[in-house]
C-alpha atoms as a PDB file:
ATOM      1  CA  UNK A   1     102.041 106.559  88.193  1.00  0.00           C
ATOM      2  CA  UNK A   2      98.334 104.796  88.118  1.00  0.00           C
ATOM      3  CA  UNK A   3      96.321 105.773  85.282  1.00  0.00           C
ATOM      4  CA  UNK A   4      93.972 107.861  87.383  1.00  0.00           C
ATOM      5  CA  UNK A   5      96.506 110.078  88.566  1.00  0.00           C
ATOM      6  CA  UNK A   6      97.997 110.414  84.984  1.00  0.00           C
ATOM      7  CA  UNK A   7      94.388 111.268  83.806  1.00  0.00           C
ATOM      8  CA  UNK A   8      93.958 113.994  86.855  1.00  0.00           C
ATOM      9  CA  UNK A   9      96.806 116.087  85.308  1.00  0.00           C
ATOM     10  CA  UNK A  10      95.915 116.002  82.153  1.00  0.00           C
ATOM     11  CA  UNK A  11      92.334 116.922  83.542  1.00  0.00           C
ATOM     12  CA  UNK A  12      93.724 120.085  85.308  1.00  0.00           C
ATOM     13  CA  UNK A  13      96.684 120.141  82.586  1.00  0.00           C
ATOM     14  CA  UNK A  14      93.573 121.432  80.393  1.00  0.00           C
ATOM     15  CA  UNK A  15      91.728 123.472  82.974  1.00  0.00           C
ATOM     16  CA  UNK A  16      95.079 125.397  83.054  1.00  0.00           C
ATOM     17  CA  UNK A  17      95.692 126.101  79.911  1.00  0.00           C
ATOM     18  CA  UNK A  18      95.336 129.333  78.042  1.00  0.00           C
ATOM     19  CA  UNK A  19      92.168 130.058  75.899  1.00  0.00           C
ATOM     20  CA  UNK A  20      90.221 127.359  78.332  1.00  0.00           C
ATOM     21  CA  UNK A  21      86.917 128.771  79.282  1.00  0.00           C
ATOM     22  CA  UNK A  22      86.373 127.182  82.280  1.00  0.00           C
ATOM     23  CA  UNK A  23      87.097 127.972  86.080  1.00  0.00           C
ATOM     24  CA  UNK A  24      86.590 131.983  85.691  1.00  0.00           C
ATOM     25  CA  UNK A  25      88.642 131.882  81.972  1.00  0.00           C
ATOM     26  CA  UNK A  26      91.870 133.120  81.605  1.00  0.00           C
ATOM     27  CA  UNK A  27      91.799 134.493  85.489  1.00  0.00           C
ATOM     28  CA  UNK A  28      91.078 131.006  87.302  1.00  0.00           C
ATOM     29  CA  UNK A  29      92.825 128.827  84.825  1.00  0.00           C
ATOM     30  CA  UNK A  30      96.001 130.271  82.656  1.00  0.00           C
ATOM     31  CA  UNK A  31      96.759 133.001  85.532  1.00  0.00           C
ATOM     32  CA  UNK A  32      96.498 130.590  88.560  1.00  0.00           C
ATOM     33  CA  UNK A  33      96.101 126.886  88.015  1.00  0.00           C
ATOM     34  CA  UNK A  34      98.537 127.180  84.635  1.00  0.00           C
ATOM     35  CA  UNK A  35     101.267 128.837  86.952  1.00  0.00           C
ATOM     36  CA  UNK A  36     103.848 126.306  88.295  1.00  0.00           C
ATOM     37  CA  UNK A  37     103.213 127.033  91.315  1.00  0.00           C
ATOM     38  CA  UNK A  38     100.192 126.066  92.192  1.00  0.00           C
ATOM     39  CA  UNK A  39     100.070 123.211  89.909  1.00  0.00           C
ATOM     40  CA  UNK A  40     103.157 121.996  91.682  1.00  0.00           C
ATOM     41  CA  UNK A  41     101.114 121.627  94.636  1.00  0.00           C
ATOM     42  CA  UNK A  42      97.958 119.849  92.583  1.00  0.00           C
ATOM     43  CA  UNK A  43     100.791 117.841  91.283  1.00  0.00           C
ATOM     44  CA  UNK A  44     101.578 116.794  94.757  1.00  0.00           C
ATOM     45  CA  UNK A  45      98.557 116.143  95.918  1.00  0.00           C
ATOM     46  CA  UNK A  46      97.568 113.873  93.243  1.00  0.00           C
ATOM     47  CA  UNK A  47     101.319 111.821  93.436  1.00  0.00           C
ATOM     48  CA  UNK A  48     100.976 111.940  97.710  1.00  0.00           C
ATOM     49  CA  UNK A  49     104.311 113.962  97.534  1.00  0.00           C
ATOM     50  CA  UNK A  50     103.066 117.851  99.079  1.00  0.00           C
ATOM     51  CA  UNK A  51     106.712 118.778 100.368  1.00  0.00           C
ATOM     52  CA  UNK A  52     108.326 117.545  96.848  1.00  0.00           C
ATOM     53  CA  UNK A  53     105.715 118.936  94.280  1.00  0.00           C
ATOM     54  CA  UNK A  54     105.715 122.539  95.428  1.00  0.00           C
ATOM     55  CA  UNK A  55     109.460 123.096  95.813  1.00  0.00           C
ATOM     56  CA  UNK A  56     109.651 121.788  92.230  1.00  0.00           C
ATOM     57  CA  UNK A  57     106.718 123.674  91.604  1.00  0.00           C
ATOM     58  CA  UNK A  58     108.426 127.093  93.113  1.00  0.00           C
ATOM     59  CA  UNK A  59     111.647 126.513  91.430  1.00  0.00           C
ATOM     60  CA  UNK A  60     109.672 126.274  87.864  1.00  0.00           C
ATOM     61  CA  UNK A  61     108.122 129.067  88.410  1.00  0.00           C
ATOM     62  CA  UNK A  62     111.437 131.377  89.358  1.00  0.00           C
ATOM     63  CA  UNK A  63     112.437 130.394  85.657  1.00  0.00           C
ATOM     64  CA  UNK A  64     109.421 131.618  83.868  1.00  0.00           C
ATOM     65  CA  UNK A  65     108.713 134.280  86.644  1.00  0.00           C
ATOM     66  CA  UNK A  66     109.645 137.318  84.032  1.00  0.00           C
ATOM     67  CA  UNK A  67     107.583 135.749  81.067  1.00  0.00           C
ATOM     68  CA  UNK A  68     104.901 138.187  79.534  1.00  0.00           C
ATOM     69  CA  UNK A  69     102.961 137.273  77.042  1.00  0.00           C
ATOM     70  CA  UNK A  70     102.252 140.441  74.813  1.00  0.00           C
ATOM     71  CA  UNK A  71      99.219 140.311  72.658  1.00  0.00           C
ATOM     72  CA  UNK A  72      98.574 136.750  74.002  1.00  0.00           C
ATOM     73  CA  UNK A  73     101.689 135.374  72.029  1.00  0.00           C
ATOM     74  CA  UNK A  74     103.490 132.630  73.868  1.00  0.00           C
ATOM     75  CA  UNK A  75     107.516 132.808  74.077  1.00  0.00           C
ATOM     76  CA  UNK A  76     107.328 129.202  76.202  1.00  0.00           C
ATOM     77  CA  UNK A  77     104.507 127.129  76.925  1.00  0.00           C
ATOM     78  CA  UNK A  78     104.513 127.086  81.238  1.00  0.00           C
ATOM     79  CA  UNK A  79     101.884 124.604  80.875  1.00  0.00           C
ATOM     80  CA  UNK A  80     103.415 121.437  79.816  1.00  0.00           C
ATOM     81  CA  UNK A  81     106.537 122.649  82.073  1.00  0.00           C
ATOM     82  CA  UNK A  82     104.648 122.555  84.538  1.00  0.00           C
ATOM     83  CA  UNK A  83     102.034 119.507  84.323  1.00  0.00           C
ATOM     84  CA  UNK A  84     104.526 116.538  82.605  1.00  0.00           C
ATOM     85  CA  UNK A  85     107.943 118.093  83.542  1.00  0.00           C
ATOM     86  CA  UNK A  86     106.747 118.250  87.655  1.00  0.00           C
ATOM     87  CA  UNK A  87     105.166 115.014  87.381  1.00  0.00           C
ATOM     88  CA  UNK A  88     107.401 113.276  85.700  1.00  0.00           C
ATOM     89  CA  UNK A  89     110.465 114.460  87.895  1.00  0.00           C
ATOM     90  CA  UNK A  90     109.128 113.793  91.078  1.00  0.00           C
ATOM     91  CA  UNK A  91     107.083 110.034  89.816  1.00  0.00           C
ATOM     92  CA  UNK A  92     110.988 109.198  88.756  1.00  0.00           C
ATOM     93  CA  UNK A  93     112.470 110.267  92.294  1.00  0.00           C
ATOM     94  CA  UNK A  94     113.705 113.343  90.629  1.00  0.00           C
ATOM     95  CA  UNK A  95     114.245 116.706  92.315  1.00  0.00           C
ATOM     96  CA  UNK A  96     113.075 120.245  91.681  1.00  0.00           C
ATOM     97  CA  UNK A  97     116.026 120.422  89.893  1.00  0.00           C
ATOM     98  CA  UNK A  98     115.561 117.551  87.243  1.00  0.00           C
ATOM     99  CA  UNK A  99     112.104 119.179  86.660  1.00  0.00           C
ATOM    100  CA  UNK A 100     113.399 122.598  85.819  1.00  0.00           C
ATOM    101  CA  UNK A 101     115.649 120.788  83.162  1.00  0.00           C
ATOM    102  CA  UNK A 102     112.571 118.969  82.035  1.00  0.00           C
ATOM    103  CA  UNK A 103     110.462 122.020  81.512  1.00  0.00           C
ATOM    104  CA  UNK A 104     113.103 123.738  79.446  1.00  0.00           C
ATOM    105  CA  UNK A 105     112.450 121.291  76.408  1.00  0.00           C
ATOM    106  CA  UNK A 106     108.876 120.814  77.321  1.00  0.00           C
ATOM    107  CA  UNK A 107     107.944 124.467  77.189  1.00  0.00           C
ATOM    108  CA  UNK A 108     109.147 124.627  73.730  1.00  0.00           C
ATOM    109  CA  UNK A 109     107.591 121.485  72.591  1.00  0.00           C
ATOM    110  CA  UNK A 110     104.451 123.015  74.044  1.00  0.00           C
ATOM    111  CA  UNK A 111     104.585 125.971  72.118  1.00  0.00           C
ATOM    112  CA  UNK A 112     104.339 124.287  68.619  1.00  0.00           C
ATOM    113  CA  UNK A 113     100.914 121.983  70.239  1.00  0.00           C
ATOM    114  CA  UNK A 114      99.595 125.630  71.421  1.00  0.00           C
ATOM    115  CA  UNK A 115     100.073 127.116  67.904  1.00  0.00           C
ATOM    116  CA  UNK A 116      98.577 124.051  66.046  1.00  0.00           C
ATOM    117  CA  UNK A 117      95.619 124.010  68.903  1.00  0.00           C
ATOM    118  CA  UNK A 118      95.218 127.664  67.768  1.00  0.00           C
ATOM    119  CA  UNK A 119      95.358 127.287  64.362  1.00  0.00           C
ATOM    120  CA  UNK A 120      92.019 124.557  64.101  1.00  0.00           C
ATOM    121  CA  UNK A 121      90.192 126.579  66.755  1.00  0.00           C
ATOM    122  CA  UNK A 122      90.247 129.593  63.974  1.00  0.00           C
ATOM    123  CA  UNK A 123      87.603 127.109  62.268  1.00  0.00           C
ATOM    124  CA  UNK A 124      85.459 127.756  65.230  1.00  0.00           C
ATOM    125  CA  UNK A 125      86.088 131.321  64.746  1.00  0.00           C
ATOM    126  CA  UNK A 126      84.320 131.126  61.032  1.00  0.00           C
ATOM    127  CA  UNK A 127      81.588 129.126  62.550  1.00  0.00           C
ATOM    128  CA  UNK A 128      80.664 131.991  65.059  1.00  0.00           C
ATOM    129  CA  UNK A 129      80.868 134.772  62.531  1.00  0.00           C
ATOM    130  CA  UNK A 130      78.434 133.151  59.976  1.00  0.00           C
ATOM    131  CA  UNK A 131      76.218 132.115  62.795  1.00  0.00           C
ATOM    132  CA  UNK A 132      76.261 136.134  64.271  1.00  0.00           C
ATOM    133  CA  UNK A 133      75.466 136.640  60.543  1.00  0.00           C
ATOM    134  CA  UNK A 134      72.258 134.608  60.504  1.00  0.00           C
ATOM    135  CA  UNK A 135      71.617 135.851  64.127  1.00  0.00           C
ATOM    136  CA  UNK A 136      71.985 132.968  65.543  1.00  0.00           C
ATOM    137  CA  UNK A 137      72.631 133.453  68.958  1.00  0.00           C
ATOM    138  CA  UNK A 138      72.633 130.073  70.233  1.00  0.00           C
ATOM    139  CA  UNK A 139      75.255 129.287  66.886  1.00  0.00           C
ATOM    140  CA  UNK A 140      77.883 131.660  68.550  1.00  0.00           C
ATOM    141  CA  UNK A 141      77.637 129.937  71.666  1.00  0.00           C
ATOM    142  CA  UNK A 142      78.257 126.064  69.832  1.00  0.00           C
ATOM    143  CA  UNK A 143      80.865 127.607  67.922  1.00  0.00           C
ATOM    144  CA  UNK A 144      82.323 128.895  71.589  1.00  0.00           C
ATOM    145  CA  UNK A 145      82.118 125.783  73.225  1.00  0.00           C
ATOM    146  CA  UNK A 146      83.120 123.831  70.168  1.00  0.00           C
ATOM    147  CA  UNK A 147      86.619 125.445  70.219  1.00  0.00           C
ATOM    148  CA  UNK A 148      87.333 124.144  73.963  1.00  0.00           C
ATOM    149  CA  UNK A 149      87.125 120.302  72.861  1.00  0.00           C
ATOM    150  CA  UNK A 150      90.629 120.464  70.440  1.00  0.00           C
ATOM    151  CA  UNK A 151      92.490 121.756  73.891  1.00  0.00           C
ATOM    152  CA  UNK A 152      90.800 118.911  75.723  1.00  0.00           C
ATOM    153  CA  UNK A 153      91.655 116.419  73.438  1.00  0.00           C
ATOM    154  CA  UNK A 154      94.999 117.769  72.408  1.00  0.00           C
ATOM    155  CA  UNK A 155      96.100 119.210  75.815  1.00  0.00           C
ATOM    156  CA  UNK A 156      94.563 117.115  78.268  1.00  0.00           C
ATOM    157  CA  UNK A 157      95.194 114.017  76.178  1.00  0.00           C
ATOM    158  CA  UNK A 158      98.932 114.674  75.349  1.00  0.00           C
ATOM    159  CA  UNK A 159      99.505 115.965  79.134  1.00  0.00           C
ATOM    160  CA  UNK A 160      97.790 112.354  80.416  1.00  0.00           C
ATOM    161  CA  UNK A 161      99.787 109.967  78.256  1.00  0.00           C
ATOM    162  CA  UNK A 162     103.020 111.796  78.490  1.00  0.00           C
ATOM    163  CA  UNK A 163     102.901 111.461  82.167  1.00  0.00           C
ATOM    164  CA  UNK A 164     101.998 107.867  82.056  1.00  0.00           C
ATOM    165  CA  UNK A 165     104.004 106.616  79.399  1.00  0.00           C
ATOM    166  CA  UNK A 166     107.017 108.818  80.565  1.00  0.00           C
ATOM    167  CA  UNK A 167     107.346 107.672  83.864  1.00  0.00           C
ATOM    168  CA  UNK A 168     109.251 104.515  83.240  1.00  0.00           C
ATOM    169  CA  UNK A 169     111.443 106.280  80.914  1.00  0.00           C
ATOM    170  CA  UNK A 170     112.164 109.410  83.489  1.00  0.00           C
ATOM    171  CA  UNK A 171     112.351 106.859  86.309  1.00  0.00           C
ATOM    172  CA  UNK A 172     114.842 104.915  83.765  1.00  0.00           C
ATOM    173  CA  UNK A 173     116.882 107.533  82.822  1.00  0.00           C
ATOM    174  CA  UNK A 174     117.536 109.213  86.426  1.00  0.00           C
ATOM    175  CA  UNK A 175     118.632 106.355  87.765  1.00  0.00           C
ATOM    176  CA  UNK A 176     120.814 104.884  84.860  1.00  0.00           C
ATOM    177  CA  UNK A 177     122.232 108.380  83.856  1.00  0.00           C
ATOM    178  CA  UNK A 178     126.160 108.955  85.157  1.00  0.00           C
ATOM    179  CA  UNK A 179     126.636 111.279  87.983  1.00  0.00           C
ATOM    180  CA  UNK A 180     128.435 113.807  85.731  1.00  0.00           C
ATOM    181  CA  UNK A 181     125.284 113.793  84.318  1.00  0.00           C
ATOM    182  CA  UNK A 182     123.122 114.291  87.575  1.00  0.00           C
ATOM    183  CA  UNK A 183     125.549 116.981  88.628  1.00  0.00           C
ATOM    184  CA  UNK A 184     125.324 118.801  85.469  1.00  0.00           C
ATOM    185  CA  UNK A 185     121.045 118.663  85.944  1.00  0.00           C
ATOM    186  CA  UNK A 186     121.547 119.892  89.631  1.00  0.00           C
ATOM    187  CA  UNK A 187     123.921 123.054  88.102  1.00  0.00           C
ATOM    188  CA  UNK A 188     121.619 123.743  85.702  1.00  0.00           C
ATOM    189  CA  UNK A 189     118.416 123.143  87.255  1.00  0.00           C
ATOM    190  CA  UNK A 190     119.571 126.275  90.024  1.00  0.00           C
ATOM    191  CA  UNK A 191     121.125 128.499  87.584  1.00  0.00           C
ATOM    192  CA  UNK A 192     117.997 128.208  85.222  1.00  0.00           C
ATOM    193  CA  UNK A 193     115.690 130.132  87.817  1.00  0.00           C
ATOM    194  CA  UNK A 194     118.349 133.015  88.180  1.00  0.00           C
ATOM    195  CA  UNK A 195     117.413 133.932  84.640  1.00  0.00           C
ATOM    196  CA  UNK A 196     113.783 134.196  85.079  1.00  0.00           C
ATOM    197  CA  UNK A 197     114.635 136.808  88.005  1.00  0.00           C
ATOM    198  CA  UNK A 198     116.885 138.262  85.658  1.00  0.00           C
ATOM    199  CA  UNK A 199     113.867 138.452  83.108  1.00  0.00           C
ATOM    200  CA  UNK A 200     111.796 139.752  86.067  1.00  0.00           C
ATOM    201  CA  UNK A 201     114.081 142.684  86.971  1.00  0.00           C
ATOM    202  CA  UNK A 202     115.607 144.258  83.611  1.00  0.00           C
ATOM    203  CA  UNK A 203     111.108 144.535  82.965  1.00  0.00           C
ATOM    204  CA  UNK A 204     110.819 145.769  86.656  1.00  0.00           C
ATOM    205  CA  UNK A 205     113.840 148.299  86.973  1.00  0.00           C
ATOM    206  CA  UNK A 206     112.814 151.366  84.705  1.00  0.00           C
ATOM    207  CA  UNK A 207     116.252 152.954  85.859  1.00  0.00           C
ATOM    208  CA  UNK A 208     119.316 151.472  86.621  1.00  0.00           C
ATOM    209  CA  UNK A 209     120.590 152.713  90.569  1.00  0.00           C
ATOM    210  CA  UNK A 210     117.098 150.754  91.301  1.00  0.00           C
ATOM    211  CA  UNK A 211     119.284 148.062  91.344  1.00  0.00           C
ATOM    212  CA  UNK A 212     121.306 149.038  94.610  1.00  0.00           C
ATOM    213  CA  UNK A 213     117.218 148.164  96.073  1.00  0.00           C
ATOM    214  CA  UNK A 214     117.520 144.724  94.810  1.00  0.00           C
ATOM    215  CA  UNK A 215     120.974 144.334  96.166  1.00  0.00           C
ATOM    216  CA  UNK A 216     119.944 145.597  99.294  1.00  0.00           C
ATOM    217  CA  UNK A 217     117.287 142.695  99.912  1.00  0.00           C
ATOM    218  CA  UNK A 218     119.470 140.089  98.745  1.00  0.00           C
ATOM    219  CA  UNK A 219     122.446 141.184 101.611  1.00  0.00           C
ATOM    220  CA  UNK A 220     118.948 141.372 104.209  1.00  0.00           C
ATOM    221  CA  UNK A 221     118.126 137.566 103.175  1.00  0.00           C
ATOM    222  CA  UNK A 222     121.652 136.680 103.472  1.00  0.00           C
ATOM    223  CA  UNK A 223     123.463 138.422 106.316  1.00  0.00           C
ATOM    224  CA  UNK A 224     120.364 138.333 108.687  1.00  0.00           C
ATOM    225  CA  UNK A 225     117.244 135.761 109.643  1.00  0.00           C
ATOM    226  CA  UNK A 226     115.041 138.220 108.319  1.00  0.00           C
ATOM    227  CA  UNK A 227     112.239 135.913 106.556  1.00  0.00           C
ATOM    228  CA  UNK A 228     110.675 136.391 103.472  1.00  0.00           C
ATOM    229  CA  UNK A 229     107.484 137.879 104.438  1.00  0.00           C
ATOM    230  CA  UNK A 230     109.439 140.301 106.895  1.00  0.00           C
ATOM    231  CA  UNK A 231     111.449 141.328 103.881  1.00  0.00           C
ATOM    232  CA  UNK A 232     108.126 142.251 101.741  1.00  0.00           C
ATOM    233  CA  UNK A 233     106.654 144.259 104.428  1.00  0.00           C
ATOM    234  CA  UNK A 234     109.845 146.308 105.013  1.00  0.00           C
ATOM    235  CA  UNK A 235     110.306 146.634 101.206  1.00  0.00           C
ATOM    236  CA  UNK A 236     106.494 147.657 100.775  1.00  0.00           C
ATOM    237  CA  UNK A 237     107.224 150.448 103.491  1.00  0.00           C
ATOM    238  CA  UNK A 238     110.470 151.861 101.691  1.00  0.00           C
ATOM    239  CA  UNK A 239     108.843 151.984  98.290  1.00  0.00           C
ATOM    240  CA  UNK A 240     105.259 153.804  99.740  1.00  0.00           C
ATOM    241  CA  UNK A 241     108.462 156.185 101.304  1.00  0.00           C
ATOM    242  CA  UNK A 242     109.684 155.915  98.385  1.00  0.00           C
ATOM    243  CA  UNK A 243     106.411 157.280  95.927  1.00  0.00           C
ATOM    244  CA  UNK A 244     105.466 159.942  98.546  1.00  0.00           C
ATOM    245  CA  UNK A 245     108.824 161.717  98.378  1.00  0.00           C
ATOM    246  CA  UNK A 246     108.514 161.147  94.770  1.00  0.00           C
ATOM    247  CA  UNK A 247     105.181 163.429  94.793  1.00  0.00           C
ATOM    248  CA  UNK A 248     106.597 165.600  97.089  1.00  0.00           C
ATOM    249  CA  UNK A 249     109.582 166.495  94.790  1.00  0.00           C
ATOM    250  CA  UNK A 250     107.067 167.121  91.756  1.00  0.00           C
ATOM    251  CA  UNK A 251     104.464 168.944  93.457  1.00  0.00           C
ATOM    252  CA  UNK A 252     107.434 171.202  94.957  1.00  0.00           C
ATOM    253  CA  UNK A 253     108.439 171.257  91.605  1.00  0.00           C
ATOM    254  CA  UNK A 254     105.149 172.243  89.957  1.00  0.00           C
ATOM    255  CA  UNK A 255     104.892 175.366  92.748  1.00  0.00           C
ATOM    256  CA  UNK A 256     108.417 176.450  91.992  1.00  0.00           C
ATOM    257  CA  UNK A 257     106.934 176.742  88.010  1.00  0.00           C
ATOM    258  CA  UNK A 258     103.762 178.126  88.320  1.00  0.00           C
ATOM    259  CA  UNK A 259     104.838 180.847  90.965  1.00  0.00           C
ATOM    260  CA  UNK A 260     107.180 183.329  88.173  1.00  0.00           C
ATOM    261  CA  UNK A 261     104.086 183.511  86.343  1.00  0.00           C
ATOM    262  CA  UNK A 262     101.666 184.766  88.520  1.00  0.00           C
ATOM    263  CA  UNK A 263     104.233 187.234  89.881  1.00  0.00           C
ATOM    264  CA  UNK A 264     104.579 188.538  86.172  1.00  0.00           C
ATOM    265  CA  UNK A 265     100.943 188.626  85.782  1.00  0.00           C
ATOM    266  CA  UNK A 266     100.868 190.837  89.023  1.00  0.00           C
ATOM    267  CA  UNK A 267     103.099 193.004  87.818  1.00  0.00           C
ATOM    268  CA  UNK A 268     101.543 193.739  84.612  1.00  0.00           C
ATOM    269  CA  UNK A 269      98.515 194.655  86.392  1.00  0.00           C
ATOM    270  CA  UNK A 270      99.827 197.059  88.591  1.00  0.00           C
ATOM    271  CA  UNK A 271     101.666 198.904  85.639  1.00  0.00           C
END
């Protein structure tokens, strides 16, 4: 990896980051360049390896597809997952599955630089309140601009030498490491993703016989050629079926309430 491609990831590594201000905030940058994903493809476009980047990209993602983040707390850190463990598998010769069992480590390591990010940007914080104190308008917006340059430095910087130091030592390890080893990466690296959809579904399924739907895709996939996109279309029409019987049932309901009592008012009446 040259040093120019090591310094565009750490470029977008930033841009993708949470709390980044640039590229339409949290929308543009944590929400769609942060997701693995996409930056599986920048990742391949930078390294000249399309194909490579964004299956390891799409198989990153299936393991952190069910992560929230509630209140803006951070369980794992998709970022550096996502811009050092992709990179680094795929500058190596590694698979999609040797960067899944890179970003497992790497997201937690990434957590502890997010925390200590957020902890000196609460200076900047301090800075903006006194200056809306003085009514200093053009303070607040220093103080807000201030607070990007520690995830530059710190995220950018630590994404960019990571990348270009690692290399060698991915590249090293992947090809000196026994093939126990290898096979145990390969295991792990498509098991891993089956728990993100796991994550995804016990959020998604608010009662349990909504299983039986998921079960019913998953035999469609796998018993017929039905593609992908096929499947989502057919799925979208049984669940709008699905919400209009729903009504149906409670506005039947709702007539089947209201209707004793207006008969009883009636009957008052005519007594």
């Amino acid at each position: 990896m040259t040093v120019v491609q090591a310094l565009l990831i750490g470029l977008f590594a930033y841009l993708g980051s949470k709390r980044t201000p640039w590229f339409f905030g949290v929308a543009g940058g944590w929400n769609m360049l942060g997701r693995p994903l996409v930056a599986g493809l920048i990742v391949g476009l930078i390294l000249g390896d399309v194909r490579n980047g964004v299956i390891a990209g799409a198989m990153v993602q299936a393991l952190f597809i069910g992560q929230i983040t509630p209140g803006g707390a951070l369980p794992s850190d998709v970022n550096w997952a996502a811009y050092i463990g992709i990179p680094l598998a795929l500058a190596a010769g590694g698979t999609g599955e040797q960067a899944v069992a890179l970003s497992v480590p790497l997201s937690m390591l990434g957590l502890g630089l997010f925390n200590f990010i957020m902890t000196i940007n609460s200076c900047f914080a301090h800075m903006g309140d006194k200056a809306a104190q003085a009514g200093d308008g053009a303070g607040i917006h220093r103080a807000t601009y201030l607070a990007a340059v520690p995830s530059l430095i710190l995220r950018g910087g630590s994404a960019m030498i990571l990348c270009y130091v690692g290399t060698p030592l991915a590249e090293m390890l992947i090809n000196n490491m026994p093939a126990i080893a290898l096979h145990f990466f390969e295991v792990a690296g498509k098991m891993l993703p089956a728990v993100g959809f796991a994550m995804l579904l016990k959020q998604s399924l608010s009662k349990k016989w909504m299983i039986a739907l998921f079960l019913m895709g998953w035999i469609l996939i796998g018993s017929t050629s039905m593609s992908v996109t096929a499947l989502a279309i057919f799925a979208t029409a049984v669940a709008l079926i699905f919400v209009m019987a729903q009504g149906d049932t409670r506005a039947a309901a709702s007539s089947a309430a209201v209707t004793p009592v207006q008969s009883e008012e009636d009957d008052c009446y005519e007594e």
